[in-house]
N, C-alpha and C. Protein backbone atom coordinates (compact mmCIF):
# COMPACT_ATOMS: atom_id res chain seq x y z
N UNK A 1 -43.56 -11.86 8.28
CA UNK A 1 -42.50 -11.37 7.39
C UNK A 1 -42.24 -12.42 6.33
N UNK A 2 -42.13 -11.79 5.01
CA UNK A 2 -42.16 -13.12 3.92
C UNK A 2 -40.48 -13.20 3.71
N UNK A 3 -39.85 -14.05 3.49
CA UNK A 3 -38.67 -13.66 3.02
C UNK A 3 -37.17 -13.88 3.68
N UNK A 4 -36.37 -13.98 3.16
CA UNK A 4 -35.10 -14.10 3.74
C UNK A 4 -33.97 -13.19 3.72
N UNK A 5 -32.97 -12.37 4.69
CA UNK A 5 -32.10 -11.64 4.69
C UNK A 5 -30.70 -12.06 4.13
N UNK A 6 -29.76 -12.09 3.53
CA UNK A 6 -28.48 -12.47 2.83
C UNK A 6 -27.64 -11.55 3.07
N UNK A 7 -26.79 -11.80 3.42
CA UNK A 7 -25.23 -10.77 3.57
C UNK A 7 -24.26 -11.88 2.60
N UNK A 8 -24.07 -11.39 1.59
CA UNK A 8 -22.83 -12.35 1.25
C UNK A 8 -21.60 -11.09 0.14
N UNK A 9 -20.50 -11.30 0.94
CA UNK A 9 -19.37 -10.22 0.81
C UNK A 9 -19.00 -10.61 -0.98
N UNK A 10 -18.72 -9.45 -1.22
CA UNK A 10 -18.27 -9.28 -2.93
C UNK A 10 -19.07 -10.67 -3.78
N UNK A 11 -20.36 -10.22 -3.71
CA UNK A 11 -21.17 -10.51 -4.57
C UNK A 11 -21.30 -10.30 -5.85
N UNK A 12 -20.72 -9.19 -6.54
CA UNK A 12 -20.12 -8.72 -7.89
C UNK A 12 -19.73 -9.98 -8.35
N UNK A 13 -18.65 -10.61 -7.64
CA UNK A 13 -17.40 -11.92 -7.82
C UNK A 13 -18.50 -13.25 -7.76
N UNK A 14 -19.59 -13.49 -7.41
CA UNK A 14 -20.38 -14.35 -6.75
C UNK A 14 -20.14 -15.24 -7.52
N UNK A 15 -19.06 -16.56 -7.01
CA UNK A 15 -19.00 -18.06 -7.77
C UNK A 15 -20.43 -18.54 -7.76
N UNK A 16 -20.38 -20.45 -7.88
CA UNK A 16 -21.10 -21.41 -8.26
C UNK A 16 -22.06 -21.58 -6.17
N UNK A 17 -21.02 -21.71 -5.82
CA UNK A 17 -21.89 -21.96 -4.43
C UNK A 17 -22.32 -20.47 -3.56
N UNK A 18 -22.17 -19.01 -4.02
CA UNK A 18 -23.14 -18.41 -3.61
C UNK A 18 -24.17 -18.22 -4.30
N UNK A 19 -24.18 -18.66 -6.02
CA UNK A 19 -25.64 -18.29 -5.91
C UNK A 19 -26.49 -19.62 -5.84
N UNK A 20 -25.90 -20.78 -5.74
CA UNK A 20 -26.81 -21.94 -5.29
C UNK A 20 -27.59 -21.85 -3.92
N UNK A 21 -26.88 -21.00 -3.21
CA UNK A 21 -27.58 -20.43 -1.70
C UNK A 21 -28.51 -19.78 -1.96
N UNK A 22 -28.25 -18.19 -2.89
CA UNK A 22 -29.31 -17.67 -2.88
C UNK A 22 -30.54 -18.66 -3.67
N UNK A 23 -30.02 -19.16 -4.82
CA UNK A 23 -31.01 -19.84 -5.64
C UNK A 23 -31.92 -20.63 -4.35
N UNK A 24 -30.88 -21.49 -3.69
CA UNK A 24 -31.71 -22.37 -2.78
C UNK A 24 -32.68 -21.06 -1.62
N UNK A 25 -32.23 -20.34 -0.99
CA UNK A 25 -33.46 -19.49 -0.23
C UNK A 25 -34.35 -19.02 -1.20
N UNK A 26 -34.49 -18.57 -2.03
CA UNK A 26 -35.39 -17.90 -3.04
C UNK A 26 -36.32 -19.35 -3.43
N UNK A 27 -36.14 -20.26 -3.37
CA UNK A 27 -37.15 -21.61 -3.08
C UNK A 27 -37.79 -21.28 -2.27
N UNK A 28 -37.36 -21.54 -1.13
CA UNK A 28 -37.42 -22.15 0.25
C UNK A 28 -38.40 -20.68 0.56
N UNK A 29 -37.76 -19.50 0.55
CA UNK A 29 -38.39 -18.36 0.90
C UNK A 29 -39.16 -17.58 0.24
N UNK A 30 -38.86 -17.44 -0.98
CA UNK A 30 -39.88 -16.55 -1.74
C UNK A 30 -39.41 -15.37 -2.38
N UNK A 31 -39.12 -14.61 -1.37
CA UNK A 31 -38.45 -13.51 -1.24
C UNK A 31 -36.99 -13.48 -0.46
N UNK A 32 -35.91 -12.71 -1.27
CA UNK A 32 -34.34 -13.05 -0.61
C UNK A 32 -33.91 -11.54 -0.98
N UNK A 33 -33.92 -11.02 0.46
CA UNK A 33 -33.18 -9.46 0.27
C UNK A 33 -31.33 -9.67 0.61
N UNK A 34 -30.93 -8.91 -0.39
CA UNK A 34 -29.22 -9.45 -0.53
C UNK A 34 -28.60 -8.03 0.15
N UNK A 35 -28.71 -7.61 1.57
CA UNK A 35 -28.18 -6.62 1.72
C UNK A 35 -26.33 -6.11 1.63
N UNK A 36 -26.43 -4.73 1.50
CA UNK A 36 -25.19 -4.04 1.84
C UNK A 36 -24.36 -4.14 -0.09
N UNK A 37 -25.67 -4.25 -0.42
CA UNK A 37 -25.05 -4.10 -2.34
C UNK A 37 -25.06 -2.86 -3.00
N UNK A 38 -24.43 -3.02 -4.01
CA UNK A 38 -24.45 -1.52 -4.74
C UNK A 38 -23.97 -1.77 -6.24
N UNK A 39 -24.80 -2.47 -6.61
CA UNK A 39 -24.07 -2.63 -8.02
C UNK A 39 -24.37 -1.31 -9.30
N UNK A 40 -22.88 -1.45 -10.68
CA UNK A 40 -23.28 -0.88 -11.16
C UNK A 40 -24.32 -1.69 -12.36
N UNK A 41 -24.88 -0.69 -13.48
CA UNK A 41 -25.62 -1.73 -14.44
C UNK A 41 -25.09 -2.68 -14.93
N UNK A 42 -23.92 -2.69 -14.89
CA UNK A 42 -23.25 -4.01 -15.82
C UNK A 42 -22.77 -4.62 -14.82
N UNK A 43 -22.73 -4.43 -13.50
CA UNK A 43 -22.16 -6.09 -12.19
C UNK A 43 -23.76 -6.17 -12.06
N UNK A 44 -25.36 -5.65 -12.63
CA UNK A 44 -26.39 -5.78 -12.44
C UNK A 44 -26.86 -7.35 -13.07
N UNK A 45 -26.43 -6.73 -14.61
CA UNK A 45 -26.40 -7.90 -15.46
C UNK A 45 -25.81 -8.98 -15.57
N UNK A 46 -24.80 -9.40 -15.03
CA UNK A 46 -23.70 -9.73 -15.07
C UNK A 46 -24.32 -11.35 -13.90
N UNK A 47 -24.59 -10.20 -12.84
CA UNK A 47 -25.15 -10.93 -11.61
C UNK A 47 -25.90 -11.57 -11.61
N UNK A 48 -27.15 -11.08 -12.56
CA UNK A 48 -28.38 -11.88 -12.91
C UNK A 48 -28.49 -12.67 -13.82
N UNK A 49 -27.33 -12.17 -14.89
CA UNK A 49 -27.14 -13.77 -15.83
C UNK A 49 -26.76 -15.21 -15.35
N UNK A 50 -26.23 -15.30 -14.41
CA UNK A 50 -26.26 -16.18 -13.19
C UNK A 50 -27.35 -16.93 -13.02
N UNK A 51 -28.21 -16.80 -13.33
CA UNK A 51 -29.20 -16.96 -12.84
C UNK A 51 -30.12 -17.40 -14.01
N UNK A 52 -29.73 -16.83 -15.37
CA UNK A 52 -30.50 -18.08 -16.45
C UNK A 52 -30.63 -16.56 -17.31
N UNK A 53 -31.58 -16.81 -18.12
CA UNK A 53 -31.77 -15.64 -19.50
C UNK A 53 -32.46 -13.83 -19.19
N UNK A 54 -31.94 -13.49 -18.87
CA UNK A 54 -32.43 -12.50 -18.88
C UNK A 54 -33.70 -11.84 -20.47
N UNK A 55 -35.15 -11.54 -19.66
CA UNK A 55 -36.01 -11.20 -20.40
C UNK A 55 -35.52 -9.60 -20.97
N UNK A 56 -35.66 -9.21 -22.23
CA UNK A 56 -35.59 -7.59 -22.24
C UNK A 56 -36.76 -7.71 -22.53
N UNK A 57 -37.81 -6.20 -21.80
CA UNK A 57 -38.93 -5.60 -21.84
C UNK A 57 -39.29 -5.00 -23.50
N UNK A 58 -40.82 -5.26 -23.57
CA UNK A 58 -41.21 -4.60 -25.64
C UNK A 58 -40.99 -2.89 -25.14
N UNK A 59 -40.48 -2.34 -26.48
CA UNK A 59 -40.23 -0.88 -26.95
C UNK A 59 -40.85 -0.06 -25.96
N UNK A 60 -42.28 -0.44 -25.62
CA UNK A 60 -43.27 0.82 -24.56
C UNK A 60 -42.59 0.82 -23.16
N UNK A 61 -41.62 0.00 -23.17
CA UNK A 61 -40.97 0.24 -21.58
C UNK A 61 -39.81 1.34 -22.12
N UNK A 62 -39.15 1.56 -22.87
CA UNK A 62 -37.76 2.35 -23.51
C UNK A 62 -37.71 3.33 -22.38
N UNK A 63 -38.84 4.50 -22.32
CA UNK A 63 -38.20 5.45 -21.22
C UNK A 63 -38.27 4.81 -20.38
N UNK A 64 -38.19 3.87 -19.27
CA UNK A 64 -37.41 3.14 -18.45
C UNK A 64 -36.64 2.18 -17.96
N UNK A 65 -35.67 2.50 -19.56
CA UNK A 65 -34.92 1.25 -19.44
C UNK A 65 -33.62 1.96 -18.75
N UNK A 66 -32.12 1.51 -18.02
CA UNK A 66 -31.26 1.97 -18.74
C UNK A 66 -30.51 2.26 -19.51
N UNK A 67 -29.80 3.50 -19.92
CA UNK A 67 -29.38 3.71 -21.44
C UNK A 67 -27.92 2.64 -21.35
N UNK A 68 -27.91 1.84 -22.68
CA UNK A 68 -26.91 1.15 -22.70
C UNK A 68 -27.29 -0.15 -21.77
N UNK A 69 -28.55 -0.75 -21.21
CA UNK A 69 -28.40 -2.22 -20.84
C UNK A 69 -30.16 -2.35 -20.42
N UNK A 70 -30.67 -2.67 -21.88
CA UNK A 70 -32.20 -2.61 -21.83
C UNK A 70 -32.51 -3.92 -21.39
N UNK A 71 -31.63 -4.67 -20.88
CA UNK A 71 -32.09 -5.99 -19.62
C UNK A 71 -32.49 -4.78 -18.36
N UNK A 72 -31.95 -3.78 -17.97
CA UNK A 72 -32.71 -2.94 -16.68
C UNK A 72 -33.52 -2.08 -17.06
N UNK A 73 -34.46 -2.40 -15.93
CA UNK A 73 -35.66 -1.33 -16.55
C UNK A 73 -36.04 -0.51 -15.13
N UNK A 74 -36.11 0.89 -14.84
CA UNK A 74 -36.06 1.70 -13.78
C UNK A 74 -37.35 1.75 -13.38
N UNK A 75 -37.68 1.78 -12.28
CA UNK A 75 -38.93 1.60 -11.25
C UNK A 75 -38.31 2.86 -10.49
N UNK A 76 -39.65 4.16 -10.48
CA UNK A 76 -39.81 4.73 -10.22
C UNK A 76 -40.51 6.51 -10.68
N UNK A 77 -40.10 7.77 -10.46
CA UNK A 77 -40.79 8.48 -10.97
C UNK A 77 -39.96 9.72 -11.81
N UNK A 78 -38.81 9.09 -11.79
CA UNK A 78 -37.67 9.93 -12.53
C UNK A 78 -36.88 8.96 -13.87
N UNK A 79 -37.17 9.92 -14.76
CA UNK A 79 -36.73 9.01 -15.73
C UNK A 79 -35.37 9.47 -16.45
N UNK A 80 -34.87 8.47 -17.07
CA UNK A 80 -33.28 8.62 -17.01
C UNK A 80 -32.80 9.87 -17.67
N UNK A 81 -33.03 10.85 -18.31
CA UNK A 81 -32.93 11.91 -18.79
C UNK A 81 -33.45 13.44 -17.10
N UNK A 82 -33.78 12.60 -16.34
CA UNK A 82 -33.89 13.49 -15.27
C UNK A 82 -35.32 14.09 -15.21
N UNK A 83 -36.09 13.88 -16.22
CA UNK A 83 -37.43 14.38 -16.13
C UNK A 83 -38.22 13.64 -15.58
N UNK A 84 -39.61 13.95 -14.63
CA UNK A 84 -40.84 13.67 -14.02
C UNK A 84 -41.50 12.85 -14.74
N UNK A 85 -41.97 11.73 -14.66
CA UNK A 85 -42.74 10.77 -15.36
C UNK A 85 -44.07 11.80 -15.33
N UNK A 86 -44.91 12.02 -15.89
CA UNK A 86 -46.41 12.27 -15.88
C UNK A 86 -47.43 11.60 -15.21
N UNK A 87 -46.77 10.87 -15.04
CA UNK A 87 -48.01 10.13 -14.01
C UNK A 87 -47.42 9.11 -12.68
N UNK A 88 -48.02 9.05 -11.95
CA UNK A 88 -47.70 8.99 -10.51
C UNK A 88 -48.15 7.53 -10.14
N UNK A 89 -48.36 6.53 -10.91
CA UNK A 89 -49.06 5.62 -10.34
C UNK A 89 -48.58 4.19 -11.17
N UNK A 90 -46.78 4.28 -11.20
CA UNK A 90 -46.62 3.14 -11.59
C UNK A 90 -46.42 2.31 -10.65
N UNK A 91 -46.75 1.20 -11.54
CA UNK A 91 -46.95 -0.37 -10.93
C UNK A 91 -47.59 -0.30 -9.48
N UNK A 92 -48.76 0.72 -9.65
CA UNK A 92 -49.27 0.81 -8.25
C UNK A 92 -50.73 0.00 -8.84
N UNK A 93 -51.12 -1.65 -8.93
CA UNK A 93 -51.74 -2.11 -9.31
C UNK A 93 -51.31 -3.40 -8.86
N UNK A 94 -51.85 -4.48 -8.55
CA UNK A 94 -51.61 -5.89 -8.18
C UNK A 94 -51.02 -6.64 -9.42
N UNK A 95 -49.54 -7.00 -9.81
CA UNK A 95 -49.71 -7.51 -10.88
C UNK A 95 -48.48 -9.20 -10.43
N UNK A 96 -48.20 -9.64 -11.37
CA UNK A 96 -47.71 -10.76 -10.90
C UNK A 96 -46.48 -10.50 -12.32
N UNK A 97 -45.01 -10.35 -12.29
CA UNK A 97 -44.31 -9.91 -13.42
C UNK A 97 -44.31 -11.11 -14.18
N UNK A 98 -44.88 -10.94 -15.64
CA UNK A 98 -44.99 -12.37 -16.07
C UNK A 98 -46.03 -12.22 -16.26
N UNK A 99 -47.02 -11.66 -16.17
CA UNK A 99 -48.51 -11.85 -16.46
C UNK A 99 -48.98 -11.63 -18.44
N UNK A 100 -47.93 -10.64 -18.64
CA UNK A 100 -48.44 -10.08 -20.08
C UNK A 100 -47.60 -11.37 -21.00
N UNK A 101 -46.54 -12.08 -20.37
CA UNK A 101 -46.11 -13.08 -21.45
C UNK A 101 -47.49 -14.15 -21.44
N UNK A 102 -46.94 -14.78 -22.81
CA UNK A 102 -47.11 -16.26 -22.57
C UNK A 102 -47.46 -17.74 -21.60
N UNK A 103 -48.55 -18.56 -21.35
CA UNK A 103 -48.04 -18.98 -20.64
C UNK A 103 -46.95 -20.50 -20.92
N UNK A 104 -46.20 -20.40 -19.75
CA UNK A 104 -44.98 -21.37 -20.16
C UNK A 104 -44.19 -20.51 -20.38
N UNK A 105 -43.92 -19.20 -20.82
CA UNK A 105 -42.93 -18.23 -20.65
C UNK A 105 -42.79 -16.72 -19.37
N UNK A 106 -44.34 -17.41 -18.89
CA UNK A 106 -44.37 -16.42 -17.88
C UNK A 106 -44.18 -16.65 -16.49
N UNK A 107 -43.38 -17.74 -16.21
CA UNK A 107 -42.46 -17.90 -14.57
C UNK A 107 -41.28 -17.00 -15.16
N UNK A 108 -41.26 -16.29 -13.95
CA UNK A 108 -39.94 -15.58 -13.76
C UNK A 108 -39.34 -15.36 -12.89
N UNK A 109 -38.02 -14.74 -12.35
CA UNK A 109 -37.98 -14.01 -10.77
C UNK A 109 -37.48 -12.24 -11.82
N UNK A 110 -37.97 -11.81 -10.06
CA UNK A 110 -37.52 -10.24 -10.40
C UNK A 110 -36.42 -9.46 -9.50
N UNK A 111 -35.70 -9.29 -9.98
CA UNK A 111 -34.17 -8.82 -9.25
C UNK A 111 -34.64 -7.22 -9.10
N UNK A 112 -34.99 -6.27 -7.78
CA UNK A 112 -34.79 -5.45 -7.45
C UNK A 112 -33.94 -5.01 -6.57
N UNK A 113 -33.10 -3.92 -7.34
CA UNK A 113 -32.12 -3.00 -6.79
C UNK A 113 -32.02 -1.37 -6.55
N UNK A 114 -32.03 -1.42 -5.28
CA UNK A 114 -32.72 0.08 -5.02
C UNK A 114 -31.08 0.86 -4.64
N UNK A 115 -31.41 1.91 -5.88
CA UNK A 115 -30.34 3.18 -5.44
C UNK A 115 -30.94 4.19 -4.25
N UNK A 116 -32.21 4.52 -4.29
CA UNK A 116 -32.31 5.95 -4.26
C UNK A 116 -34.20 5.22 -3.06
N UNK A 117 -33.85 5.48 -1.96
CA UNK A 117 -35.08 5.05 -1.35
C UNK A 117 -36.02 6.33 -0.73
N UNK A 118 -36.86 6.78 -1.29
CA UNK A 118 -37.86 7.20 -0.78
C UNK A 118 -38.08 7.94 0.43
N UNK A 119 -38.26 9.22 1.03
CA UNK A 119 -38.52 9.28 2.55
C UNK A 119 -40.56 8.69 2.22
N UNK A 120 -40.76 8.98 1.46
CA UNK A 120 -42.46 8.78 1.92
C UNK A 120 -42.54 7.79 0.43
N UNK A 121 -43.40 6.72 0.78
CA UNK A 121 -44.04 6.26 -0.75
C UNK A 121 -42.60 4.86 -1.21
N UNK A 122 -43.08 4.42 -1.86
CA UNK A 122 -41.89 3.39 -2.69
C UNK A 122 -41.61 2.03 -1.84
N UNK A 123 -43.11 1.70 -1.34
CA UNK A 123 -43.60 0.45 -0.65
C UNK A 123 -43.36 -0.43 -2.01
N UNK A 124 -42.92 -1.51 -1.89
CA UNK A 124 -43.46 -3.34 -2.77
C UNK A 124 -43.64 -4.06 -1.59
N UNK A 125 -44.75 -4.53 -1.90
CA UNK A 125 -45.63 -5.60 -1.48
C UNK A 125 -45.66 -6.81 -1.89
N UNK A 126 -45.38 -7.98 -0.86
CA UNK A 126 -45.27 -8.98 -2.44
C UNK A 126 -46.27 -10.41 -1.50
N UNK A 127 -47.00 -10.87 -2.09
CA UNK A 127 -47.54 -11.91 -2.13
C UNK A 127 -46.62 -13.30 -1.65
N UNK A 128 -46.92 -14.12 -0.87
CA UNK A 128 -46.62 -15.26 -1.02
C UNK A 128 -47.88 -16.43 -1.64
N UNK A 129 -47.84 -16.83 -2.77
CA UNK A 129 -48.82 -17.51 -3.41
C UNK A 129 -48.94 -18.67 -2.70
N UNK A 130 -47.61 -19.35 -2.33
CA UNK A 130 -47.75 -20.72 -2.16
C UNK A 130 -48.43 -21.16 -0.95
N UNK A 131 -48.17 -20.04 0.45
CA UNK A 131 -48.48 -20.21 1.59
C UNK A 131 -50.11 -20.00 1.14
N UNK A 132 -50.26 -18.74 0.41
CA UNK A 132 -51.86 -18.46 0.38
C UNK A 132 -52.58 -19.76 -0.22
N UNK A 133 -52.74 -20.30 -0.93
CA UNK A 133 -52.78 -21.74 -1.87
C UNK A 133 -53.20 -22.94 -0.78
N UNK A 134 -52.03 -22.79 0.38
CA UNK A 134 -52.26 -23.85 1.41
C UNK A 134 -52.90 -23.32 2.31
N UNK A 135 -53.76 -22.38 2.25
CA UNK A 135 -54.11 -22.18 3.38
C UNK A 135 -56.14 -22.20 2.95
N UNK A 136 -56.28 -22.26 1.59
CA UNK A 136 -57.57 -23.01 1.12
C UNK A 136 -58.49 -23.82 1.60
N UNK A 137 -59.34 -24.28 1.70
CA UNK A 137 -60.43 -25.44 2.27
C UNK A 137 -60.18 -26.17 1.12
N UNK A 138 -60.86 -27.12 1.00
CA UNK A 138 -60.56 -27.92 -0.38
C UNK A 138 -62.02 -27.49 -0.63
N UNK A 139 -62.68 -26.93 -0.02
CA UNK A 139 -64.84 -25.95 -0.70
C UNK A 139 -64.19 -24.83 -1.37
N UNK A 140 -63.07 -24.19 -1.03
CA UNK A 140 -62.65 -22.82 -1.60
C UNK A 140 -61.56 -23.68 -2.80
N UNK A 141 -60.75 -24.32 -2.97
CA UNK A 141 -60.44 -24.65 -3.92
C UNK A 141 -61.18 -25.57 -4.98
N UNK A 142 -61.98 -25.98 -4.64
CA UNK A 142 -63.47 -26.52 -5.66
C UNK A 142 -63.86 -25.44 -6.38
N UNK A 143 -64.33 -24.40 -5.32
CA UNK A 143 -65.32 -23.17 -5.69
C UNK A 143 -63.85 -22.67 -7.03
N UNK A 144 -62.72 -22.85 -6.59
CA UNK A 144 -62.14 -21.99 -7.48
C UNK A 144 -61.59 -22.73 -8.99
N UNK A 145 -61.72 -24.02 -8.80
CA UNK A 145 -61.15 -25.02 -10.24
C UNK A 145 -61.42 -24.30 -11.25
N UNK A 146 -62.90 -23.81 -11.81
CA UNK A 146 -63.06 -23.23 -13.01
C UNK A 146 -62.91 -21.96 -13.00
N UNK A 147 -62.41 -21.31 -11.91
CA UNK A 147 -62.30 -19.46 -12.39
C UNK A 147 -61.18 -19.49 -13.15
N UNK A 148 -61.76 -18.28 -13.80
CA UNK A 148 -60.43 -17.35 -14.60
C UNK A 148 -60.27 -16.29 -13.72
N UNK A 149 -58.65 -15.34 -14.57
CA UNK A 149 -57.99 -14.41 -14.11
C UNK A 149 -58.07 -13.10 -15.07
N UNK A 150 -58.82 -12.65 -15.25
CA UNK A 150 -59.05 -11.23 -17.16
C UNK A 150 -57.84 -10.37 -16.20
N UNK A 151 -56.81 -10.42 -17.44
CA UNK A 151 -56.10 -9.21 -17.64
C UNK A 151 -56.11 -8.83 -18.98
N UNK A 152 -56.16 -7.43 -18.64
CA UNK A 152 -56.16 -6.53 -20.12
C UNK A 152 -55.08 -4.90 -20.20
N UNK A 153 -54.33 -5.23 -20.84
CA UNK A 153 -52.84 -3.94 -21.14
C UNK A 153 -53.76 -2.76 -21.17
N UNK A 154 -54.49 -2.62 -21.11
CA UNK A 154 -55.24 -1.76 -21.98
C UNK A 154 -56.24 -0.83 -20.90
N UNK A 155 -56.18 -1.68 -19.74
CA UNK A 155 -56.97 -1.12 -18.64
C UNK A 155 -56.11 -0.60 -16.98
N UNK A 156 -54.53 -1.14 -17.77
CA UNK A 156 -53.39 -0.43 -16.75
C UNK A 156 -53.01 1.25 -16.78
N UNK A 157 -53.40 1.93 -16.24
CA UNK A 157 -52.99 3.51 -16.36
C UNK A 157 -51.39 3.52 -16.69
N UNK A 158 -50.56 2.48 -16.70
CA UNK A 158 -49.22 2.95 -16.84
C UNK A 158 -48.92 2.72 -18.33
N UNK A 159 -49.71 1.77 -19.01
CA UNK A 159 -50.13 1.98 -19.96
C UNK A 159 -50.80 2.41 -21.45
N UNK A 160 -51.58 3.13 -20.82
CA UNK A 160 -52.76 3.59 -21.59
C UNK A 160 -52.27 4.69 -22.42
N UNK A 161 -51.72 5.38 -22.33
CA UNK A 161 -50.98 6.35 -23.48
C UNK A 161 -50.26 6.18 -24.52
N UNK A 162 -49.12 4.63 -23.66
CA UNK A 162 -47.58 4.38 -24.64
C UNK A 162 -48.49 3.30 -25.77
N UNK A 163 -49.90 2.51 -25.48
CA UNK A 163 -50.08 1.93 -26.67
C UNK A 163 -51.48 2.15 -27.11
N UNK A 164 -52.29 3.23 -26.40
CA UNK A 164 -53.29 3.61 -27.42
C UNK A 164 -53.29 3.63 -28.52
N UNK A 165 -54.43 2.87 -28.94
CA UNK A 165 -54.66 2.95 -30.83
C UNK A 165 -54.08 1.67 -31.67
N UNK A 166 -52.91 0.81 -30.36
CA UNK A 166 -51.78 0.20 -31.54
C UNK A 166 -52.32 -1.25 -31.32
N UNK A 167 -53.65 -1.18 -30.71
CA UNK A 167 -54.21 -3.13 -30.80
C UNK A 167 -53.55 -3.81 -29.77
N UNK A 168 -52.56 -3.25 -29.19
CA UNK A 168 -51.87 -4.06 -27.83
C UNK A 168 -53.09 -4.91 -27.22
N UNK A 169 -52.79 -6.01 -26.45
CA UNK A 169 -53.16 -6.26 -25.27
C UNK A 169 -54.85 -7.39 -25.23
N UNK A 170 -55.75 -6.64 -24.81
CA UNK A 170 -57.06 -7.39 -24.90
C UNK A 170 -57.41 -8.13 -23.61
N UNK A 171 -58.41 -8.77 -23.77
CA UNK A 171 -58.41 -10.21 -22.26
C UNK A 171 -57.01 -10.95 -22.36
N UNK A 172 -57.10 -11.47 -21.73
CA UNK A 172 -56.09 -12.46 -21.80
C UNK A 172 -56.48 -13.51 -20.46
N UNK A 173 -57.41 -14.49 -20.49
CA UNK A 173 -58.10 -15.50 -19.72
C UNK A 173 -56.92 -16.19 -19.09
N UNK A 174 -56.56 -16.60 -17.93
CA UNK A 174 -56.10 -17.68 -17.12
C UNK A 174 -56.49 -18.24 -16.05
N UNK A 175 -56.29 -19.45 -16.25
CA UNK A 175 -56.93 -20.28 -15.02
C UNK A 175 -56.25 -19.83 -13.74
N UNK A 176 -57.31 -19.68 -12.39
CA UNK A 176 -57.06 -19.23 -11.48
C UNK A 176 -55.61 -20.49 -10.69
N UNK A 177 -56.52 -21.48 -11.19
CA UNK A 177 -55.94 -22.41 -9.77
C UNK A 177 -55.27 -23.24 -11.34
């Protein structure tokens, strides 16, 4: 199990020493599920400014932002007007959030908050890098010094419609290790 469980009461209100806790498990652990929450979009924002700058997502995310606080962006298959996304297969791809920035602008954390859970489907999976990293030969981290990582916008299906034609994206080379 990756990760750490949190109960901490009126979190909305969250001073200087609860989120140094969470800050400190989200080190330590990786992953920090904050149960028994319910925020609205603005104790969303509010909560996570706490926490340093909030990124807003480029224009091709819009239908899933929410209306009125395009720091949130909706994960899932209903989009805020109540209609069916067309396609069935977001963020169903290995990605690391942060990958399409910059690098040096692409560490981030990602604050998920689930209203509405799923009876079938609406798994995240999440990697622990650091444990995987240590768990290397130093022949497998040799073998890996010079690889790269090719990502390309352009070869994501969740993609491929909102920027056909507009030059988005391309390789984008990074060192593995």
């Amino acid at each position: 199990i990756v990760g750490k469980v949190l109960r901490i009461p009126k979190l909305t209100t969250a001073g200087k020493p609860e989120i140094s806790e969470i800050y400190k498990q989200v080190l330590e652990n990786g992953v920090v599920c904050l149960k028994d929450v319910n925020f609205s979009p603005k104790e969303m924002v509010d909560f996570v400014k706490k926490f340093g700058t909030i990124k807003v997502l480029p224009w091709y995310f819009k239908n899933f932002d929410q209306p009125g606080f395009p720091e949130l962006m909706r994960v899932g298959n209903i989009m805020h007007d109540g209609t069916y996304k067309k396609t069935k297969y977001t963020a169903e791809y290995f990605h690391h959030d942060g990958n399409f920035d910059p690098q040096g602008e692409n560490f981030m954390w990602t604050f998920l908050h689930s209203k509405i859970n799923p009876p079938i489907g609406g798994s995240t999976h999440f990697l622990d890098l650091v444990t995987g990293y240590k768990s290397l030969t130093k022949e497998e981290i040799d073998k890996l010094q010079d690889a790269y990582v090719t990502i390309d916008i352009n070869e994501i299906r969740d993609f491929q419609e909102k920027i056909k034609g507009l030059g988005l994206g391309g390789n984008d080379h990074r060192r593995f290790i």
